[in-house]
C-alpha atoms as a PDB file:
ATOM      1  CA  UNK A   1      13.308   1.867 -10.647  1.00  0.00           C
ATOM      2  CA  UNK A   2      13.984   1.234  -7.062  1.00  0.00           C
ATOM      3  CA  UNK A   3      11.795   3.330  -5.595  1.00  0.00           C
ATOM      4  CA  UNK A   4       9.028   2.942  -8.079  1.00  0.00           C
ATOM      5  CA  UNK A   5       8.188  -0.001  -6.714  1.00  0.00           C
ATOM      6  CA  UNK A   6       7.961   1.093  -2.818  1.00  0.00           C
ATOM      7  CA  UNK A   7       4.827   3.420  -3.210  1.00  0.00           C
ATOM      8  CA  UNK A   8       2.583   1.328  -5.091  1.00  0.00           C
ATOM      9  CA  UNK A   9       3.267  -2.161  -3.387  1.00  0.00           C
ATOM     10  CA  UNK A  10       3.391  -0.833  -0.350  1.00  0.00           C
ATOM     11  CA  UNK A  11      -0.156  -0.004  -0.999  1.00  0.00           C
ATOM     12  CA  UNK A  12      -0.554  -3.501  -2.148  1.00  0.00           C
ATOM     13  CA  UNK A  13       0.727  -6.001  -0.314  1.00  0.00           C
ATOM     14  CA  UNK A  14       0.677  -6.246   3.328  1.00  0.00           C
ATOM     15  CA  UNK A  15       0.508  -8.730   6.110  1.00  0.00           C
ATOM     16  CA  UNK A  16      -1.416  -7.893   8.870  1.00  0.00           C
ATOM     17  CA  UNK A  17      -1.458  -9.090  12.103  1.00  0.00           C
ATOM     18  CA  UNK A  18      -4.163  -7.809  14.336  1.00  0.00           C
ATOM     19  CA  UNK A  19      -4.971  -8.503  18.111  1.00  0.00           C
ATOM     20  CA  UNK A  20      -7.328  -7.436  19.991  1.00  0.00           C
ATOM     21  CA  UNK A  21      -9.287  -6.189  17.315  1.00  0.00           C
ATOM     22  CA  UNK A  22     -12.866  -5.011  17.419  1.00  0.00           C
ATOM     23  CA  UNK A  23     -15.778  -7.124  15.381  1.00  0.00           C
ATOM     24  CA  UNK A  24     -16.063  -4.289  12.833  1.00  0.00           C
ATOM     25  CA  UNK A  25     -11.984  -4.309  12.361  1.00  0.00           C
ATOM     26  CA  UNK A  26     -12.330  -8.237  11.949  1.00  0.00           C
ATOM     27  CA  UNK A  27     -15.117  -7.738   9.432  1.00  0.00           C
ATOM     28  CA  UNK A  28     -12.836  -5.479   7.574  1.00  0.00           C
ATOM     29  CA  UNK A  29      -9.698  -7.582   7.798  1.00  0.00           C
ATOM     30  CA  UNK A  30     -11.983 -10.975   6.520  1.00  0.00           C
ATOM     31  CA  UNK A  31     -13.567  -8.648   3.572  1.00  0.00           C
ATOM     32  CA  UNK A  32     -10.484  -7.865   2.290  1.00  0.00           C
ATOM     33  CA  UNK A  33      -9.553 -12.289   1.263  1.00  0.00           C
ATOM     34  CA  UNK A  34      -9.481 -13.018  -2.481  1.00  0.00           C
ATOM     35  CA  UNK A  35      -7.223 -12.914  -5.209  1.00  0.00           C
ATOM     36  CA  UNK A  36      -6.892  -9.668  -6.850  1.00  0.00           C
ATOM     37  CA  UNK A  37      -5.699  -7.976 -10.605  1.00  0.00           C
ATOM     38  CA  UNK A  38      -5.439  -4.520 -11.752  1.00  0.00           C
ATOM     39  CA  UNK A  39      -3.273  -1.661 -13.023  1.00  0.00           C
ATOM     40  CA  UNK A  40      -2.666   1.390 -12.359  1.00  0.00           C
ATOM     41  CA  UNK A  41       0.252   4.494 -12.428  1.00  0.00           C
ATOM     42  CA  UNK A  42       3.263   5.065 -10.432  1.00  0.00           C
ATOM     43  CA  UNK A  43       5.754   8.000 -10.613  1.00  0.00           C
ATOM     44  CA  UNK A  44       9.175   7.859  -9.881  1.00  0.00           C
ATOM     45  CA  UNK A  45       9.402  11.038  -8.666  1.00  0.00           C
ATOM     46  CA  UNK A  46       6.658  13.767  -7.976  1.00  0.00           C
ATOM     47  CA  UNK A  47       8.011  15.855 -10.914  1.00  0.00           C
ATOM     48  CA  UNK A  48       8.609  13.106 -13.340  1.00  0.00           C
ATOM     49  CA  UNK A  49       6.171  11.326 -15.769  1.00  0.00           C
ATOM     50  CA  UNK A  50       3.552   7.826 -14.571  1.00  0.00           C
ATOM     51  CA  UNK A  51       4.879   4.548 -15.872  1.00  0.00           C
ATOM     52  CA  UNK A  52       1.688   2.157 -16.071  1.00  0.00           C
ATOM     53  CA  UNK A  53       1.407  -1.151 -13.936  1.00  0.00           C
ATOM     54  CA  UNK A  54       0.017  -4.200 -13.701  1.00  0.00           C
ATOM     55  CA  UNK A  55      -0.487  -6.420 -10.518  1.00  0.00           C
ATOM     56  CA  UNK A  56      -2.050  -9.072  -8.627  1.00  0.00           C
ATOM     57  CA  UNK A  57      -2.289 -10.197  -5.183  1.00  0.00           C
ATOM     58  CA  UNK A  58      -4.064 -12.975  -3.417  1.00  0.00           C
ATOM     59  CA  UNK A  59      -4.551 -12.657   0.568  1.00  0.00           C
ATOM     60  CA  UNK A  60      -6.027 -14.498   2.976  1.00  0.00           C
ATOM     61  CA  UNK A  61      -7.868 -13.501   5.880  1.00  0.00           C
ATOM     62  CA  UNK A  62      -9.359 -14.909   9.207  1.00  0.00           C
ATOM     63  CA  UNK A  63     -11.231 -12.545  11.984  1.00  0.00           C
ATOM     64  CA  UNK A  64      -7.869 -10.920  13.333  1.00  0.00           C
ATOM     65  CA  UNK A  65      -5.256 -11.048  10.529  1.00  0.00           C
ATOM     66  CA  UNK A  66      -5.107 -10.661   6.823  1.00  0.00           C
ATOM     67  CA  UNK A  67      -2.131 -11.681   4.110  1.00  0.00           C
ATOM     68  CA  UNK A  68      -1.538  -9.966   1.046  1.00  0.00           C
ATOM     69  CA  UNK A  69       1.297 -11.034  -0.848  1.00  0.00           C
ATOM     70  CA  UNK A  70       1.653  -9.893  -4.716  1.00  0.00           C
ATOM     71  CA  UNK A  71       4.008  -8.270  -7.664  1.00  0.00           C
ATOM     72  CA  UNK A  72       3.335  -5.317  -9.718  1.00  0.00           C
ATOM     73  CA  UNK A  73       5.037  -5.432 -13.028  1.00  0.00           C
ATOM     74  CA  UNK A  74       5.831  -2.392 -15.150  1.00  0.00           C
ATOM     75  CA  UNK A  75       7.731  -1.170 -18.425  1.00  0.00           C
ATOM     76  CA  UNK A  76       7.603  -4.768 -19.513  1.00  0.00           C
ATOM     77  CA  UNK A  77      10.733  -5.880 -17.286  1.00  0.00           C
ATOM     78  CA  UNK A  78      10.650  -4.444 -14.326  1.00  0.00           C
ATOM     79  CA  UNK A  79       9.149  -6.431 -11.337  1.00  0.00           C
ATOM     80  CA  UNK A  80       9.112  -6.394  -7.978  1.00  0.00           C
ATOM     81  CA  UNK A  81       7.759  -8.371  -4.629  1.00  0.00           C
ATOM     82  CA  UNK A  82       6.875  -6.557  -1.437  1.00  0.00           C
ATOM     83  CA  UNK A  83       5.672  -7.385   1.852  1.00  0.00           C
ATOM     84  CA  UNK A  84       4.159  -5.160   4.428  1.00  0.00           C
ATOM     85  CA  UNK A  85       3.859  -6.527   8.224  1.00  0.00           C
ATOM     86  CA  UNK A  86       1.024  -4.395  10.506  1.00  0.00           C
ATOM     87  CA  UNK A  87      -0.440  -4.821  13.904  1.00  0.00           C
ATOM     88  CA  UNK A  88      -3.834  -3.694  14.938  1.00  0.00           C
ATOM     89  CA  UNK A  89      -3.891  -2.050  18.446  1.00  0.00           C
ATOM     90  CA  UNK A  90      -6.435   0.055  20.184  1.00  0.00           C
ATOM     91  CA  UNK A  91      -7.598   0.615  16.678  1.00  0.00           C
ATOM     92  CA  UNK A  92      -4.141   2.103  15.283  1.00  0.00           C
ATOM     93  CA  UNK A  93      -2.302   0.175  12.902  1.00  0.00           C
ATOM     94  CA  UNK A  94       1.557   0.306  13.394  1.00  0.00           C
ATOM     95  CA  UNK A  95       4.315  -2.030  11.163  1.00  0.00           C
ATOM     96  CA  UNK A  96       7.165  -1.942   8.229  1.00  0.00           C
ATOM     97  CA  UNK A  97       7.277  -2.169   4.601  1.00  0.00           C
ATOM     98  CA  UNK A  98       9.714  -4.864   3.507  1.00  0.00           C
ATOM     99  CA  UNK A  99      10.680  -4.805  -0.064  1.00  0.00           C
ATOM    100  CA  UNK A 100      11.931  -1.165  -1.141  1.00  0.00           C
ATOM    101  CA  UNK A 101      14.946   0.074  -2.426  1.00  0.00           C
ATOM    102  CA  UNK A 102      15.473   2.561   0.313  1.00  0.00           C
ATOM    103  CA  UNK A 103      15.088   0.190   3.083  1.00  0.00           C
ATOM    104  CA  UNK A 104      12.495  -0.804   5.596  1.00  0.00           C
ATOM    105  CA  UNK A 105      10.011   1.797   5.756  1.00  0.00           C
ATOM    106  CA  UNK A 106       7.634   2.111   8.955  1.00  0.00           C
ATOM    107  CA  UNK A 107       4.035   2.496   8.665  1.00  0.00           C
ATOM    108  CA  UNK A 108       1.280   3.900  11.120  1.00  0.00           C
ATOM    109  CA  UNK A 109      -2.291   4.705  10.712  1.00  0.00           C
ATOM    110  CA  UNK A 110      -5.997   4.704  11.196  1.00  0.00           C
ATOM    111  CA  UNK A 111      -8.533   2.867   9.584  1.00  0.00           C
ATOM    112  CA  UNK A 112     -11.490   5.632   8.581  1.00  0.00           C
ATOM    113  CA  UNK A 113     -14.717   3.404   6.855  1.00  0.00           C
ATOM    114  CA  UNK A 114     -13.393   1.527   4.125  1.00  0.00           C
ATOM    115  CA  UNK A 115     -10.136   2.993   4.543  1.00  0.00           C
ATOM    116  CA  UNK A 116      -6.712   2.074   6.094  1.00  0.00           C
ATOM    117  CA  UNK A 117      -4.529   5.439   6.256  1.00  0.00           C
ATOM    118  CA  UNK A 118      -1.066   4.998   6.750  1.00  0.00           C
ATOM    119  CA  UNK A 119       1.452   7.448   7.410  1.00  0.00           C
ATOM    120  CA  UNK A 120       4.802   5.842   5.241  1.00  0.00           C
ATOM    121  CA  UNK A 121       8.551   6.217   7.082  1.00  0.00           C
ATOM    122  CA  UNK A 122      10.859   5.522   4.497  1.00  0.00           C
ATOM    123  CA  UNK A 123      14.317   4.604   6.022  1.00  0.00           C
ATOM    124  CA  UNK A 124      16.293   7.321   3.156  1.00  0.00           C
ATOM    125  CA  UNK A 125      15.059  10.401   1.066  1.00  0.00           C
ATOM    126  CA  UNK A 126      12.453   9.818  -1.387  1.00  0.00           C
ATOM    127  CA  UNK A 127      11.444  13.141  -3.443  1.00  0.00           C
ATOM    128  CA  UNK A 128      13.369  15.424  -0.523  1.00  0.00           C
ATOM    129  CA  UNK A 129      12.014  14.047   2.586  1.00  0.00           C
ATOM    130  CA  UNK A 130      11.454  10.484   4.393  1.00  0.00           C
ATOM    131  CA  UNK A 131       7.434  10.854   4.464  1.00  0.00           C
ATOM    132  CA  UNK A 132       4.591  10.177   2.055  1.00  0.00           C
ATOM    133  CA  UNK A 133       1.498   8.457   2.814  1.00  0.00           C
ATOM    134  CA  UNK A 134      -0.837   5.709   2.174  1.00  0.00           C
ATOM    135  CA  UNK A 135      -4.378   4.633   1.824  1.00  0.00           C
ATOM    136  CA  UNK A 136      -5.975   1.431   0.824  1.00  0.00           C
ATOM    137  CA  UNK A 137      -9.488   1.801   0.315  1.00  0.00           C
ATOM    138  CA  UNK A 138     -12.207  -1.113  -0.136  1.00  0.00           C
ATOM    139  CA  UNK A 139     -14.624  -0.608  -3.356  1.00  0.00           C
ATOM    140  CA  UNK A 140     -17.487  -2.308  -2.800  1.00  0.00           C
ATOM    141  CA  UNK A 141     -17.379  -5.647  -2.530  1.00  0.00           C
ATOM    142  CA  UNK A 142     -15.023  -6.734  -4.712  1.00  0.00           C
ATOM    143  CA  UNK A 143     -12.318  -3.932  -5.334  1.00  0.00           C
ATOM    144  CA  UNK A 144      -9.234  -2.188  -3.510  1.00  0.00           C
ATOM    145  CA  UNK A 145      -8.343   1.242  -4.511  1.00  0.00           C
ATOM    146  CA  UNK A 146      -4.254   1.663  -3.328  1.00  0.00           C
ATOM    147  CA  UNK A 147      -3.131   5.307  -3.409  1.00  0.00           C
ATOM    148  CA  UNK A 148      -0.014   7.008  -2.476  1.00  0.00           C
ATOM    149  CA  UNK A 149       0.822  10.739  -2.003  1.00  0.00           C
ATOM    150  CA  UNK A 150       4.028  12.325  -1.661  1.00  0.00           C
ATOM    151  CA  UNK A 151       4.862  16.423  -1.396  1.00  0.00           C
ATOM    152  CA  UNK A 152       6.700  17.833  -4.661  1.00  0.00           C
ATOM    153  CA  UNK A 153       9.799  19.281  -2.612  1.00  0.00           C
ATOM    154  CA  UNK A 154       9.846  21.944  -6.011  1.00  0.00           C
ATOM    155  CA  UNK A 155       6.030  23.384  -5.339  1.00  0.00           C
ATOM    156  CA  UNK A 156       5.318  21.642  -1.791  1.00  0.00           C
ATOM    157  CA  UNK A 157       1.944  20.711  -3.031  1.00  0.00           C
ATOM    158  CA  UNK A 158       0.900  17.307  -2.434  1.00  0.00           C
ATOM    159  CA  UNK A 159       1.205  14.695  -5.502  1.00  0.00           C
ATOM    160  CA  UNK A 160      -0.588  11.562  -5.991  1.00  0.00           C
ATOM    161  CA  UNK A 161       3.153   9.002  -6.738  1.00  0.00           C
ATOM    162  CA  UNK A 162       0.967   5.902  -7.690  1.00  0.00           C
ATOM    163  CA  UNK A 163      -3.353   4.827  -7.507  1.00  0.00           C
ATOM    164  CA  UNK A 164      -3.536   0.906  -8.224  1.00  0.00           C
ATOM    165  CA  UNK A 165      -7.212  -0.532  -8.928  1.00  0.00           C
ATOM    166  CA  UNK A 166      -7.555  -4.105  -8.502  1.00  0.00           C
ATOM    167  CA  UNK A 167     -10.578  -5.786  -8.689  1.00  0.00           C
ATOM    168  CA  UNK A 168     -11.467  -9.743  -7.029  1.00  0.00           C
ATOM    169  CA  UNK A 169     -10.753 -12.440  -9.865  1.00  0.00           C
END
């Protein structure tokens, strides 16, 4: 259960710290306040069945910094709190993920649109390597769509380890 947790809150919940950022990154950052609910699936491993989940989150934003704090809960006793710290520079997002069973994972990325990519670092071996990735997409107004993605060290093909959909409450 340890590392269940790490790929789908990671996704989730995230504090980010920005400076210097641009007026669309701010307008990003501010549309992503609210409190949020959903569910989703998460895999333990690439090659192993999803367990469902269900989370919330509430953040807070102002024009260069956002909050998200939450829990996902999942096979009715199993729950976890994460936090994710990032900085905004130059228009690269760099920070850790607090929270997982394997350590402090780093975190690096782009924002694309309505999507933050991050690459993940995790600090040991998670499903044969230390890398997976990221990406926490705005839907619409009122929505978040957090995905992860890890390579199946059996086929080397890329599998999707957890997709949460929360929605503003």
């Amino acid at each position: 259960m340890n590392r269940f947790v790490p790929a789908v809150l990671a996704c989730c919940a995230a504090i980010l710290f920005s400076t210097g950022t641009s007026a669309s990154e701010a307008q990003f950052l501010g549309g992503l306040e609210g409190k949020y609910a959903g569910h989703g699936q998460v895999r333990l491993r690439t090659n192993k069945k999803p367990i469902n989940v269900n989370c919330t989150f509430t953040s807070t934003a102002s024009a260069n910094s956002l909050s998200l704090k939450g829990r996902c809960r999942g096979l009715l006793v199993v729950s976890r709190a994460v936090g994710v710290d990032l900085k905004i520079s130059g228009g690269s997002y760099r920070g850790s993920y607090i929270g997982a069973g394997s350590g402090t994972a780093s975190l690096s990325g782009k924002r694309k649109g309505d999507t933050l990519n991050l690459a993940i670092g995790w600090a040991k071996e998670v499903n044969g390597d230390r890398r997976a990735n990221l990406s926490l997409a705005k839907a619409g107004n009122d929505g978040l769509t957090l995905t992860t993605t890890d390579r199946d060290p059996s086929s080397g093909k890329m599998v999707t380890t957890s997709r949460i959909t929360l929605a503003r409450q």
